[in-house]
Protein backbone atom coordinates (compact mmCIF):
# COMPACT_ATOMS: atom_id res chain seq x y z
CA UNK A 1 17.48 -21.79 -10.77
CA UNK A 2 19.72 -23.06 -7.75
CA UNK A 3 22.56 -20.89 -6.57
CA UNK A 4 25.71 -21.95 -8.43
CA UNK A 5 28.00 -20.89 -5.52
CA UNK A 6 29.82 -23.52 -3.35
CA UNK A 7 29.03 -23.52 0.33
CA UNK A 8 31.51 -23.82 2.03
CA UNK A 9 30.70 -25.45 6.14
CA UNK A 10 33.08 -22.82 7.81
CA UNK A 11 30.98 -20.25 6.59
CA UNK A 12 29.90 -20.29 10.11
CA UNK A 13 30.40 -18.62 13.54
CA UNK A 14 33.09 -20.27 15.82
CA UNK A 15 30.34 -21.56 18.44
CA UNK A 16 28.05 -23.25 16.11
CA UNK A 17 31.41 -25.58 15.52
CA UNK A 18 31.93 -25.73 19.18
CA UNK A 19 28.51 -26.43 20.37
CA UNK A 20 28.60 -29.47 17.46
CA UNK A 21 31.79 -30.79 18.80
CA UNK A 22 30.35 -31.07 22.96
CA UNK A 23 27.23 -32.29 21.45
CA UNK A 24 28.91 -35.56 19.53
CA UNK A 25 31.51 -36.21 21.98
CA UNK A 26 28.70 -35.91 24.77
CA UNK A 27 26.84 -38.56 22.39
CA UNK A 28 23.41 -36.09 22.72
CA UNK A 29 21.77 -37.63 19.35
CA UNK A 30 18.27 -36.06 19.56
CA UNK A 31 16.57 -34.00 17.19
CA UNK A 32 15.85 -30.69 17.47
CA UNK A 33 13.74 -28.22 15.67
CA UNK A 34 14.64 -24.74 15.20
CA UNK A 35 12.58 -21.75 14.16
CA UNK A 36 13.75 -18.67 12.22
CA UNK A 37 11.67 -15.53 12.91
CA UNK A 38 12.51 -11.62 13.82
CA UNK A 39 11.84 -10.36 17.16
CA UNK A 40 10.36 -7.14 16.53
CA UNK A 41 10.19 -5.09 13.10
CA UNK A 42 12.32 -2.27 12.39
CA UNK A 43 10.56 0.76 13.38
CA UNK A 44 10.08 1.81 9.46
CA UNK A 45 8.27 -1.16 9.09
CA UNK A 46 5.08 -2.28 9.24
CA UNK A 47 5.59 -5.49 7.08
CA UNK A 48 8.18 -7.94 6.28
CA UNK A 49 8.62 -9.53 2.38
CA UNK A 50 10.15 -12.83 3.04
CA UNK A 51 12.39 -13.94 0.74
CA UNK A 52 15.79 -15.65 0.57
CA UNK A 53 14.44 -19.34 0.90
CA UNK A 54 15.94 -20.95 -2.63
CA UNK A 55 19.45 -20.06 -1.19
CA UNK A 56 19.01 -21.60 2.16
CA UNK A 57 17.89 -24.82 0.52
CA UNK A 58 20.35 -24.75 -2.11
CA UNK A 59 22.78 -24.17 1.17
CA UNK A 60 21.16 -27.05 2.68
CA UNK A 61 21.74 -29.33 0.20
CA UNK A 62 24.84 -28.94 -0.90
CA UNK A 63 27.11 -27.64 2.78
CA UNK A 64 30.24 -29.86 3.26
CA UNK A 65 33.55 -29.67 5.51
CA UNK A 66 36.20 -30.15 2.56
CA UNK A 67 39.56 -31.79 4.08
CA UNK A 68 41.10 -28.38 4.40
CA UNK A 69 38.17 -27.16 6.44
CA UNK A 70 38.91 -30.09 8.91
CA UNK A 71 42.51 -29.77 8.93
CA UNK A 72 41.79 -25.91 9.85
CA UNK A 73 39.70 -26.80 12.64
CA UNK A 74 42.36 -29.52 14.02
CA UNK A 75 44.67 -26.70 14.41
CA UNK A 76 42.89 -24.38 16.25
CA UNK A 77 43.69 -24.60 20.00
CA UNK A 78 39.99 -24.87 20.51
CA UNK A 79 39.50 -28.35 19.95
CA UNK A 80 42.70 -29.48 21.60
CA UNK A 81 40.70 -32.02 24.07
CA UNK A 82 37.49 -32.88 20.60
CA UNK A 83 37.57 -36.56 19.69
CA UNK A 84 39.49 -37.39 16.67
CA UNK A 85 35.88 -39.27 16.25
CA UNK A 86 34.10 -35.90 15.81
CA UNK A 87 36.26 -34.81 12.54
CA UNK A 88 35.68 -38.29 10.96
CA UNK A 89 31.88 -37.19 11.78
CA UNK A 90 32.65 -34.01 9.49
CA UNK A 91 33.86 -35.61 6.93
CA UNK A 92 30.77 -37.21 6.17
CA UNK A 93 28.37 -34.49 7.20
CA UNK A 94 24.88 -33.67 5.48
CA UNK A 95 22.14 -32.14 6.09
CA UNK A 96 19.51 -34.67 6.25
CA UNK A 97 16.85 -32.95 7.63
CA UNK A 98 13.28 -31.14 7.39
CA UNK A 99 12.23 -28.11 6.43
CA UNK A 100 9.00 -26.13 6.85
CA UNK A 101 8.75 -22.34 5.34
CA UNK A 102 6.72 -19.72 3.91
CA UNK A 103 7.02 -19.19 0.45
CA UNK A 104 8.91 -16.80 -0.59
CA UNK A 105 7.11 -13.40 -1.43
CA UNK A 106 5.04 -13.83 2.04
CA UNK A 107 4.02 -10.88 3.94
CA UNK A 108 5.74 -11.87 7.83
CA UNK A 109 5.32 -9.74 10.62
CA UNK A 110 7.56 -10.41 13.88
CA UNK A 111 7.39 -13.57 15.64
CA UNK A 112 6.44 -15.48 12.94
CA UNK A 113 8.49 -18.04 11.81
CA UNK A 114 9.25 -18.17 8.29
CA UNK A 115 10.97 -21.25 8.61
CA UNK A 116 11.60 -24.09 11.15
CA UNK A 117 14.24 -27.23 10.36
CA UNK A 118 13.82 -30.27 12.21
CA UNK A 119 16.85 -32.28 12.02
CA UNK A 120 19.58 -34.31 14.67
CA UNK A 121 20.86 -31.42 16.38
CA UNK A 122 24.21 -30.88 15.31
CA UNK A 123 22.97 -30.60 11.85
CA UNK A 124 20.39 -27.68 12.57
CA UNK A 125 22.87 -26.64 14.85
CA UNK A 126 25.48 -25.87 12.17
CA UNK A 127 23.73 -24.31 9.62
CA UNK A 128 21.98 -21.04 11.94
CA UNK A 129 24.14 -18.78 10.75
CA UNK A 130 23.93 -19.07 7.29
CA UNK A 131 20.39 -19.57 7.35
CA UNK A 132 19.88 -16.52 9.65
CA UNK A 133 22.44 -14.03 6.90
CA UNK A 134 20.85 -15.53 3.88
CA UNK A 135 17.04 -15.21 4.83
CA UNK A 136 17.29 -11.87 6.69
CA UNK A 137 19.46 -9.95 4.42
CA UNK A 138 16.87 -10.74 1.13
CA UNK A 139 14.02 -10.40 3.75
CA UNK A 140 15.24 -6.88 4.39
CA UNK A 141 15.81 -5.70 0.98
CA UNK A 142 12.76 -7.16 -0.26
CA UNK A 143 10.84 -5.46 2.19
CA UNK A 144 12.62 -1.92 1.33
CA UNK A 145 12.02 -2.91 -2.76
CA UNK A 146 8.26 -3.39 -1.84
CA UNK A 147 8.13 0.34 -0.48
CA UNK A 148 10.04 2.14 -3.20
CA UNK A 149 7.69 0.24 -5.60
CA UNK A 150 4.52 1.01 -3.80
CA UNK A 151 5.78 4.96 -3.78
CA UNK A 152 6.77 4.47 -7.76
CA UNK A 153 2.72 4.15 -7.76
CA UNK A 154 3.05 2.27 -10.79
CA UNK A 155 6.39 3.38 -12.57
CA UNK A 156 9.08 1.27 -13.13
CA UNK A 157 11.72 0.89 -10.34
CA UNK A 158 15.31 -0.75 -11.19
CA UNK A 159 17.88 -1.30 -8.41
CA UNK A 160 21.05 -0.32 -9.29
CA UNK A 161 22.87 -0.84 -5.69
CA UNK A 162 25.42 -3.24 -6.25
CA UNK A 163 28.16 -0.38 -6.46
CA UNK A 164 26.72 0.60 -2.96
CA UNK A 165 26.12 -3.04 -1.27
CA UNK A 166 28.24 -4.34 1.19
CA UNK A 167 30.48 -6.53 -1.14
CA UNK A 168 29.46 -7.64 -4.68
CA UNK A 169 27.86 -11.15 -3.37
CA UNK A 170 25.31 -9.10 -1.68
CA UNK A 171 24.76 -6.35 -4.16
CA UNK A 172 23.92 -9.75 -6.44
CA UNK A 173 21.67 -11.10 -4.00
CA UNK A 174 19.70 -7.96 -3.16
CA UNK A 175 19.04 -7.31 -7.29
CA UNK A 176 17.35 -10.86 -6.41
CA UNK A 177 15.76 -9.70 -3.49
CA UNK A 178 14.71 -6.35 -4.67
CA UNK A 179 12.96 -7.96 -7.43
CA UNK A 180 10.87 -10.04 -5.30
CA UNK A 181 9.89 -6.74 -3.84
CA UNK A 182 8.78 -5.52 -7.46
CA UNK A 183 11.56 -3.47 -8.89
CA UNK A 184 11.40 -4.50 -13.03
CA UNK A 185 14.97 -5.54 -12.85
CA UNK A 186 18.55 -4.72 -12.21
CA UNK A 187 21.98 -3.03 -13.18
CA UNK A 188 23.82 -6.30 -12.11
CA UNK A 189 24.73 -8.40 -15.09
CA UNK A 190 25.76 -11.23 -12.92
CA UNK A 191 22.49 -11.24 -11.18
CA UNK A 192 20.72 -11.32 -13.91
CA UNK A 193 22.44 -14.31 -15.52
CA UNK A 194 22.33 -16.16 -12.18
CA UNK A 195 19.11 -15.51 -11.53
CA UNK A 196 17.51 -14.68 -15.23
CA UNK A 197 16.52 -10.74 -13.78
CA UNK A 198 15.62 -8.41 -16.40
CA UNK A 199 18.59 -5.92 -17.14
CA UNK A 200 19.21 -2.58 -17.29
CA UNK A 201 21.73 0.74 -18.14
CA UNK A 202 22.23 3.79 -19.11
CA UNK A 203 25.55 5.07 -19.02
CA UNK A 204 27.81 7.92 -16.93
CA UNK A 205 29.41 10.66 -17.00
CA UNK A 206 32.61 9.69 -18.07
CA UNK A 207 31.38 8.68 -21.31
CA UNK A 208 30.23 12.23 -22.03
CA UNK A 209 32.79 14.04 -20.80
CA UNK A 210 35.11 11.02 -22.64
CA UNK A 211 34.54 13.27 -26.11
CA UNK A 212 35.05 17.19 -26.56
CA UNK A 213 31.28 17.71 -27.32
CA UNK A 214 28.24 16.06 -25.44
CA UNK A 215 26.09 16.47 -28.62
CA UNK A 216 28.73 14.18 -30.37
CA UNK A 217 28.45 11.94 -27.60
CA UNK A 218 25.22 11.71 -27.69
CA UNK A 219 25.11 10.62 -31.32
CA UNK A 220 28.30 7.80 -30.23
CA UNK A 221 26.08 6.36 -27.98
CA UNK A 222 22.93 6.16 -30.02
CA UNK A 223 24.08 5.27 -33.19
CA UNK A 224 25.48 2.27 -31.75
CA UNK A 225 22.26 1.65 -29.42
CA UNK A 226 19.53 2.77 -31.46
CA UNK A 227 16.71 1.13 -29.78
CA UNK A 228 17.77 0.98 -26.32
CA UNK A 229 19.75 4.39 -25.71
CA UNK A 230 19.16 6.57 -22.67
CA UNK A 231 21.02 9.45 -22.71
CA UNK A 232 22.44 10.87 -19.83
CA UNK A 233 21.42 14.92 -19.87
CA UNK A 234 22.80 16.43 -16.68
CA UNK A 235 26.48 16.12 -16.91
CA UNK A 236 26.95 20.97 -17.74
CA UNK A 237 23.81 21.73 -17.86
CA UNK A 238 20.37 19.78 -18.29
CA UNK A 239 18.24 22.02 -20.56
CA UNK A 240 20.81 22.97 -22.99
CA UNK A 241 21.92 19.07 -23.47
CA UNK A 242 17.51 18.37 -24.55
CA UNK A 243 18.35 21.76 -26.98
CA UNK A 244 21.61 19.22 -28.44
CA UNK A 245 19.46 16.14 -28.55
CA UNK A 246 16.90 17.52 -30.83
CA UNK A 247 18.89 19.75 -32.62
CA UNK A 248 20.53 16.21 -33.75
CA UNK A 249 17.49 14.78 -34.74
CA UNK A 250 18.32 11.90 -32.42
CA UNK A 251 15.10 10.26 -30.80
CA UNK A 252 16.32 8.35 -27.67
CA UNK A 253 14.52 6.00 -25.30
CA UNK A 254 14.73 8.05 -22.23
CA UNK A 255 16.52 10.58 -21.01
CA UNK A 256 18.15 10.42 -17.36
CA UNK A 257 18.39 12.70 -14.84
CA UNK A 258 20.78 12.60 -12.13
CA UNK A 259 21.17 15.92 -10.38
CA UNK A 260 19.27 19.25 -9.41
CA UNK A 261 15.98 19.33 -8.93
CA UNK A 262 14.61 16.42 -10.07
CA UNK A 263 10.86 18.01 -9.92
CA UNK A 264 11.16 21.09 -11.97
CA UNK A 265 13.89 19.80 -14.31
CA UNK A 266 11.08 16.93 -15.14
CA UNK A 267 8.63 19.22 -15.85
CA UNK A 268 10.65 21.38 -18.08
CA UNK A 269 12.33 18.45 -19.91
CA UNK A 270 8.87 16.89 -20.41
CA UNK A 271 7.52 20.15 -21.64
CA UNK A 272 10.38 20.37 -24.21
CA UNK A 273 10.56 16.97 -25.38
CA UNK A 274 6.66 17.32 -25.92
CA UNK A 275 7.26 20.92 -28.08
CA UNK A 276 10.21 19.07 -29.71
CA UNK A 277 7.92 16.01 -31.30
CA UNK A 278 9.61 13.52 -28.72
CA UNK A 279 6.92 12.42 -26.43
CA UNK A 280 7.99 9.11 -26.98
CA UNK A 281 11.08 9.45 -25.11
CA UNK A 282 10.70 8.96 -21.59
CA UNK A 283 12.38 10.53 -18.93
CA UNK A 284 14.77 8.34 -15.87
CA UNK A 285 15.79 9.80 -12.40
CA UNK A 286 18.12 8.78 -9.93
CA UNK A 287 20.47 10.41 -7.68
CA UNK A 288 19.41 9.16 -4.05
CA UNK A 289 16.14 8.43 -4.19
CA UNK A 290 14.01 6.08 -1.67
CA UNK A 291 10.77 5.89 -0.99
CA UNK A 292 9.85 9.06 0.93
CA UNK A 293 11.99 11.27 -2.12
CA UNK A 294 9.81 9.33 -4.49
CA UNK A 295 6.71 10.06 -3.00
CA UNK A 296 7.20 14.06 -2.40
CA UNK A 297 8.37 14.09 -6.27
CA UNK A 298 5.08 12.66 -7.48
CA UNK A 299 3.07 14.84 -5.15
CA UNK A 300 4.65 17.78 -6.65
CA UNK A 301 3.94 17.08 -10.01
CA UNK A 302 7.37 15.08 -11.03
CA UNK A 303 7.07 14.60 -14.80
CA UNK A 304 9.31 11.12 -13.77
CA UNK A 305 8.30 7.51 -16.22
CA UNK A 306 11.04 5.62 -14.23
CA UNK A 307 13.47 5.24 -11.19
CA UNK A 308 16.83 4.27 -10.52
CA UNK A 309 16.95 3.69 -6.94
CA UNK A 310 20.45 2.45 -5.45
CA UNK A 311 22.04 2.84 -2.17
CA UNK A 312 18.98 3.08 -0.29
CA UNK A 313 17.74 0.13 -1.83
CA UNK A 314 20.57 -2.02 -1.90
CA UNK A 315 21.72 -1.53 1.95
CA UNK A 316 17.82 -0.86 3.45
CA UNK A 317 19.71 2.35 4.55
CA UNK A 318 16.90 3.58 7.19
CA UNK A 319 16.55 -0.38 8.04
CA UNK A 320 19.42 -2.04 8.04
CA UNK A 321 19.49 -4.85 9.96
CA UNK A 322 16.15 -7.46 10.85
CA UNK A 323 16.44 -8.91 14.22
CA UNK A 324 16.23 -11.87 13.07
CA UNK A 325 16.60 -15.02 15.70
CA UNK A 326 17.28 -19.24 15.28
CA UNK A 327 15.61 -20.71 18.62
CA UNK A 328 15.54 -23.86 19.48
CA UNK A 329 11.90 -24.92 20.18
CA UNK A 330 11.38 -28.91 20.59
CA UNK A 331 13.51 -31.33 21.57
CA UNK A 332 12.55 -35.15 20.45
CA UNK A 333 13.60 -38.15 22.71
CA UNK A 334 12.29 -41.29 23.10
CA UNK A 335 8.88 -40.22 24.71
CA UNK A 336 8.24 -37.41 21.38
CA UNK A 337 8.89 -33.91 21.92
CA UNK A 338 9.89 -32.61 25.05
CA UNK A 339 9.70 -28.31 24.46
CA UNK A 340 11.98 -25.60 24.45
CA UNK A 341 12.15 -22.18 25.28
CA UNK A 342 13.88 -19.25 25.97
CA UNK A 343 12.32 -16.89 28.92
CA UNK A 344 14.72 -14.27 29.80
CA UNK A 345 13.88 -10.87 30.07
CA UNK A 346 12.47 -9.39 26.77
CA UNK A 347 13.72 -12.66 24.79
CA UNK A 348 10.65 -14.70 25.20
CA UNK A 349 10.29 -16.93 22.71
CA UNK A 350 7.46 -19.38 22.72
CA UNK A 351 8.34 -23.52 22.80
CA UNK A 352 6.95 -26.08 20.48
CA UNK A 353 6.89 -26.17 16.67
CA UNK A 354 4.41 -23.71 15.21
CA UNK A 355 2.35 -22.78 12.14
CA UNK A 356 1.01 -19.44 11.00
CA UNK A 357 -2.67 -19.10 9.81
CA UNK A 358 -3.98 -16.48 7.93
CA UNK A 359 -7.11 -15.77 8.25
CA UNK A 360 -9.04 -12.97 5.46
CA UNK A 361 -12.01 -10.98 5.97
CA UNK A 362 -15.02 -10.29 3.61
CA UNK A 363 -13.62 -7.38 1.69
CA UNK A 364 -10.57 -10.28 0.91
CA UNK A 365 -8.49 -8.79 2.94
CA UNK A 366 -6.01 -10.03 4.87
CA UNK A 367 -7.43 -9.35 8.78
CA UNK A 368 -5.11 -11.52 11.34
CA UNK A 369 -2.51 -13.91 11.93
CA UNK A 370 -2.94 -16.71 14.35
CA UNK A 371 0.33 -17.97 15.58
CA UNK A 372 -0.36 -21.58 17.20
CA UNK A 373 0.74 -24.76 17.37
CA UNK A 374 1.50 -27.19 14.57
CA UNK A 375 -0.89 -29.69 15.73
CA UNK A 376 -3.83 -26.92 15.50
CA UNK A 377 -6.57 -26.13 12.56
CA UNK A 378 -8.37 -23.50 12.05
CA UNK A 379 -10.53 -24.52 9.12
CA UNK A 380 -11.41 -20.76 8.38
CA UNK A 381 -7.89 -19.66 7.90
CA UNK A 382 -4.85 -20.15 5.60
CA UNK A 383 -1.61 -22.23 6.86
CA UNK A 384 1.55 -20.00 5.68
CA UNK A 385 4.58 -22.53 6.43
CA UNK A 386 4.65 -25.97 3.88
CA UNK A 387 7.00 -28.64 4.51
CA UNK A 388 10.21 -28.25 1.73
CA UNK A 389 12.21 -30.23 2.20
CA UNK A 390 12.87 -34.04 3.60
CA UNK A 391 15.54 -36.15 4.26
CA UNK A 392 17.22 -33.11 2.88
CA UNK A 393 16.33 -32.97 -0.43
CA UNK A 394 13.88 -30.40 -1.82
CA UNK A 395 9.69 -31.96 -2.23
CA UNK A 396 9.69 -29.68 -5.04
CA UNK A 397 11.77 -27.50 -7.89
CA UNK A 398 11.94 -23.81 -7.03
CA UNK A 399 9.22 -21.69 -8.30
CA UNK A 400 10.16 -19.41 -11.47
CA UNK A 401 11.39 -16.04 -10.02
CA UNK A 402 8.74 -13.82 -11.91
CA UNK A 403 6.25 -15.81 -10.01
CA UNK A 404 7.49 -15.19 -7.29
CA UNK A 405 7.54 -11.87 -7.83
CA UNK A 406 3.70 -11.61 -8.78
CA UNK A 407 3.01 -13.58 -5.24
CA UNK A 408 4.24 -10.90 -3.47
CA UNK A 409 2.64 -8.14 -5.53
CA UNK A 410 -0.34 -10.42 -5.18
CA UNK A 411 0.24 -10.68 -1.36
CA UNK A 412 1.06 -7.04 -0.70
CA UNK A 413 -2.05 -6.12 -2.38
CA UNK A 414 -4.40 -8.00 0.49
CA UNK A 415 -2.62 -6.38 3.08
CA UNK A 416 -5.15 -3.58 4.65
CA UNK A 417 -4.46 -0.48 3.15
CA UNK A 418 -3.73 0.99 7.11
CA UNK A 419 -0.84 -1.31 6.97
CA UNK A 420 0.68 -0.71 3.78
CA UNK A 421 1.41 3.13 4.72
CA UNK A 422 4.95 4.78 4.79
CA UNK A 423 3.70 6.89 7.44
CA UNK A 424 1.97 6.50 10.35
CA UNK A 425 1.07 2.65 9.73
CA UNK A 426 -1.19 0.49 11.52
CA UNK A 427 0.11 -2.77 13.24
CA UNK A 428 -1.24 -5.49 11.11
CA UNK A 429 -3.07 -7.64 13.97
CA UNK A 430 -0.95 -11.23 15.01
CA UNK A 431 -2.08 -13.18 18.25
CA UNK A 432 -0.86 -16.40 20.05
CA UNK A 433 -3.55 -18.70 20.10
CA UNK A 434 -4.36 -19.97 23.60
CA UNK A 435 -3.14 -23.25 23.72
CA UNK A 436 0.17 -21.83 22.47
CA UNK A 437 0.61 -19.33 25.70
CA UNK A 438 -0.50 -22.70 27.73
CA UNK A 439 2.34 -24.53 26.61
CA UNK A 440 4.71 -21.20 27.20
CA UNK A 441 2.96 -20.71 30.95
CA UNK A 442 3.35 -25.17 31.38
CA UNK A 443 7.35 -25.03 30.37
CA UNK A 444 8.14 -22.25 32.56
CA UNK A 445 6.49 -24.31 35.50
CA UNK A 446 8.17 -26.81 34.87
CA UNK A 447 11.69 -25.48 34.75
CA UNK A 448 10.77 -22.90 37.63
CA UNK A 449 12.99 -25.12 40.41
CA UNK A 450 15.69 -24.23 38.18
CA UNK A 451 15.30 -20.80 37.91
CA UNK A 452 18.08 -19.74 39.95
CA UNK A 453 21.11 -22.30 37.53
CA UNK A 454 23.09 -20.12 35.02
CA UNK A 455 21.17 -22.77 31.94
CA UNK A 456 18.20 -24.87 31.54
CA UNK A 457 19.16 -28.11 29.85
């Protein structure tokens, strides 16, 4: 389903604007194609989920400079000497370009790109940033979902960050995100209407400690969600509030624990709840739980059915950031492309437009990436980047979000076990393929003589 939000053209940074405005009133009318990819993964990472694609195209298709956007920009001292040419320009603007991606749900390691947009330059020029937030904030969160699944080892995981995200728009989009990454759903209402997301509740403390007695409102709650109720147990003290529950005869869904020792209050609230005739009621935790909490609670025996998992899901709190990058790799004149690169120090990237290949080994596998250019076949490998769009318009509706979600399970799954690790995991093997570092050694020759100039045009 496509984003319903407006996108709005000044969503931008100030340069993309300015860059746009020297381009057109420099008449340089050549394509360009960018590539999106991260430098380097976060340190806690030994894979990347990609994910945030259906909003960049949705983005793409619908940007616009509105007259008040224009009129904005004609005030700022800025464009005191820009052509009254180059607003007319924005009041017409489109994207009307090209793009080439990985689906979302794709494993991505760094220096892959996960998308590239070929389009006059101005266009890809003034859409980076957007395309850069969108894709590497879902990209991150997905990839933190993935782990806290993979830890749940099978349990249920439901994000309930938004109260924790950095403004509700992004607590909205990382529900999206984190289911991608395999969390069952989401505590965000709005995310799940936008985005049809399973969701979830339980309820806080405020609503016990609303009535005089927590076994009364325990029976509130319940009586008035008899199928669904999940009872909230630590709000005075977490044994005596199972004593109230059966003593009621009252038979939730799950009880939740928030507090204390999550590990031997589990076991002892399992044990009870089995003496008590209620092994049909399962039992929820939260309370700041990630990945590595997770995985120590299982290892010691956690009596846990589900998890709640929040801030650290909803921010990426040990990750929180993707380096991701926008480079400008080909440039297309009248003679075809003529490359593009950046080669200062520890900011290589490489020049021409690229595709990833995925080659998988006899166990089915996945065994190495071959980063190369877009020309190149290798007929015993797997291209990862499809074209998505043309003339800007989508080639095809966007893929059902469960589906997605499956690909990536799917995906994850083929990933060598030695990779997949929270701890000590091994690099999952990507090379550039030999004509590739040709073309990188041929365009540094070539702009050598200028070597010593503050830019290479």
């Amino acid at each position: 389903m496509a984003d319903p939000l407006c996108h709005p053209a000044l969503l931008t940074d100030l340069y993309e604007l300015t860059m746009a405005a020297a381009y057109f009133d420099n008449d340089f009318r050549a394509k360009g194609s960018f590539e999106l990819f991260m430098r380097s993964l976060p340190a806690e990472r030994s894979y990347l989920i990609a994910a945030g694609l259906e909003q960049a195209l949705d983005y793409l298709e619908n940007v616009r400079f509105q007259a008040s956007d224009i009129d904005y920009l004609r005030s700022q001292k800025v464009f005191g000497n820009v052509s009254g040419q180059f607003f007319d320009y924005l009041r017409d603007f489109q994207f009307k370009g090209e793009v080439w991606a990985m689906p979302e749900g794709t494993p991505v390691f760094s220096e892959e790109p996960l998308l590239r947009v070929t389009a006059p330059i101005i266009e890809a020029q003034v859409v980076e940033t957007y395309l850069l937030s969108i894709i590497t904030f879902q990209t991150m969160i997905a990839s933190k979902a993935a782990r806290v699944v993979g830890a749940a080892q099978g349990r249920d995981v439901i994000e309930f960050g938004t109260r924790r995200a950095h403004g509700p728009e992004a607590g909205t989009l990382a529900a999206r995100a984190a289911y991608i990454g395999g969390c069952k759903g989401t505590s965000n209402v709005e995310a799940g209407r936008r985005f049809s997301i399973p969701v979830f509740g339980t309820l806080a403390h405020s609503f016990i400690m609303a009535y005089e007695d927590e076994e009364e409102a325990f029976r509130r709650f319940e009586d008035i969600f008899p199928d669904n109720a999940t009872l909230l147990i630590d709000t005075y003290d977490t044994l005596a509030a199972i004593d109230k529950i059966v003593e009621a005869g009252l038979r939730p869904k799950m009880v939740r624990l928030d507090s204390g020792n999550l590990i031997e209050l589990s076991r002892e609230v399992r044990r009870r709840l089995d003496e008590e005739g209620l092994p049909e009621t399962q039992i929820f935790a939260t309370s700041d739980l990630d990945e590595h909490v997770i995985t120590e609670m299982l290892a010691h025996g956690a009596q846990v059915d589900a998890f709640g998992v929040g801030t650290s899901l909803a921010t990426s709190k040990d990750a929180p950031t993707l380096s991701g990058v926008y480079k400008l790799v080909d440039v297309f004149g009248g003679q075809g492309p003529s490359y593009r690169a950046k080669l200062s120090g520890g900011k290589v990237s490489y020049p021409g437009c690229k595709q990833v290949f995925r080659r998988t080994g006899p166990d089915g596998k996945y065994k190495e990436d071959v980063v190369c250019r877009c020309a190149d076949r290798y007929e015993d490998a797997t291209p990862l980047l499809g074209c998505v769009m043309s003339e800007g318009r989508r080639l095809n509706s966007a893929p059902a979000l469960p589906e997605v979600q499956r690909r990536a399970r799917e995906e994850i799954a083929r990933l060598p076990d030695s990779c997949r690790r929270l701890h000590n995991a091994v690099a999952y093997p990507v090379r550039f393929s030999r004509k590739l570092q040709q073309l990188l050694e041929e365009f540094r020759n070539r702009v050598s003589p200028a070597a010593g100039k503050p830019s290479v045009r």
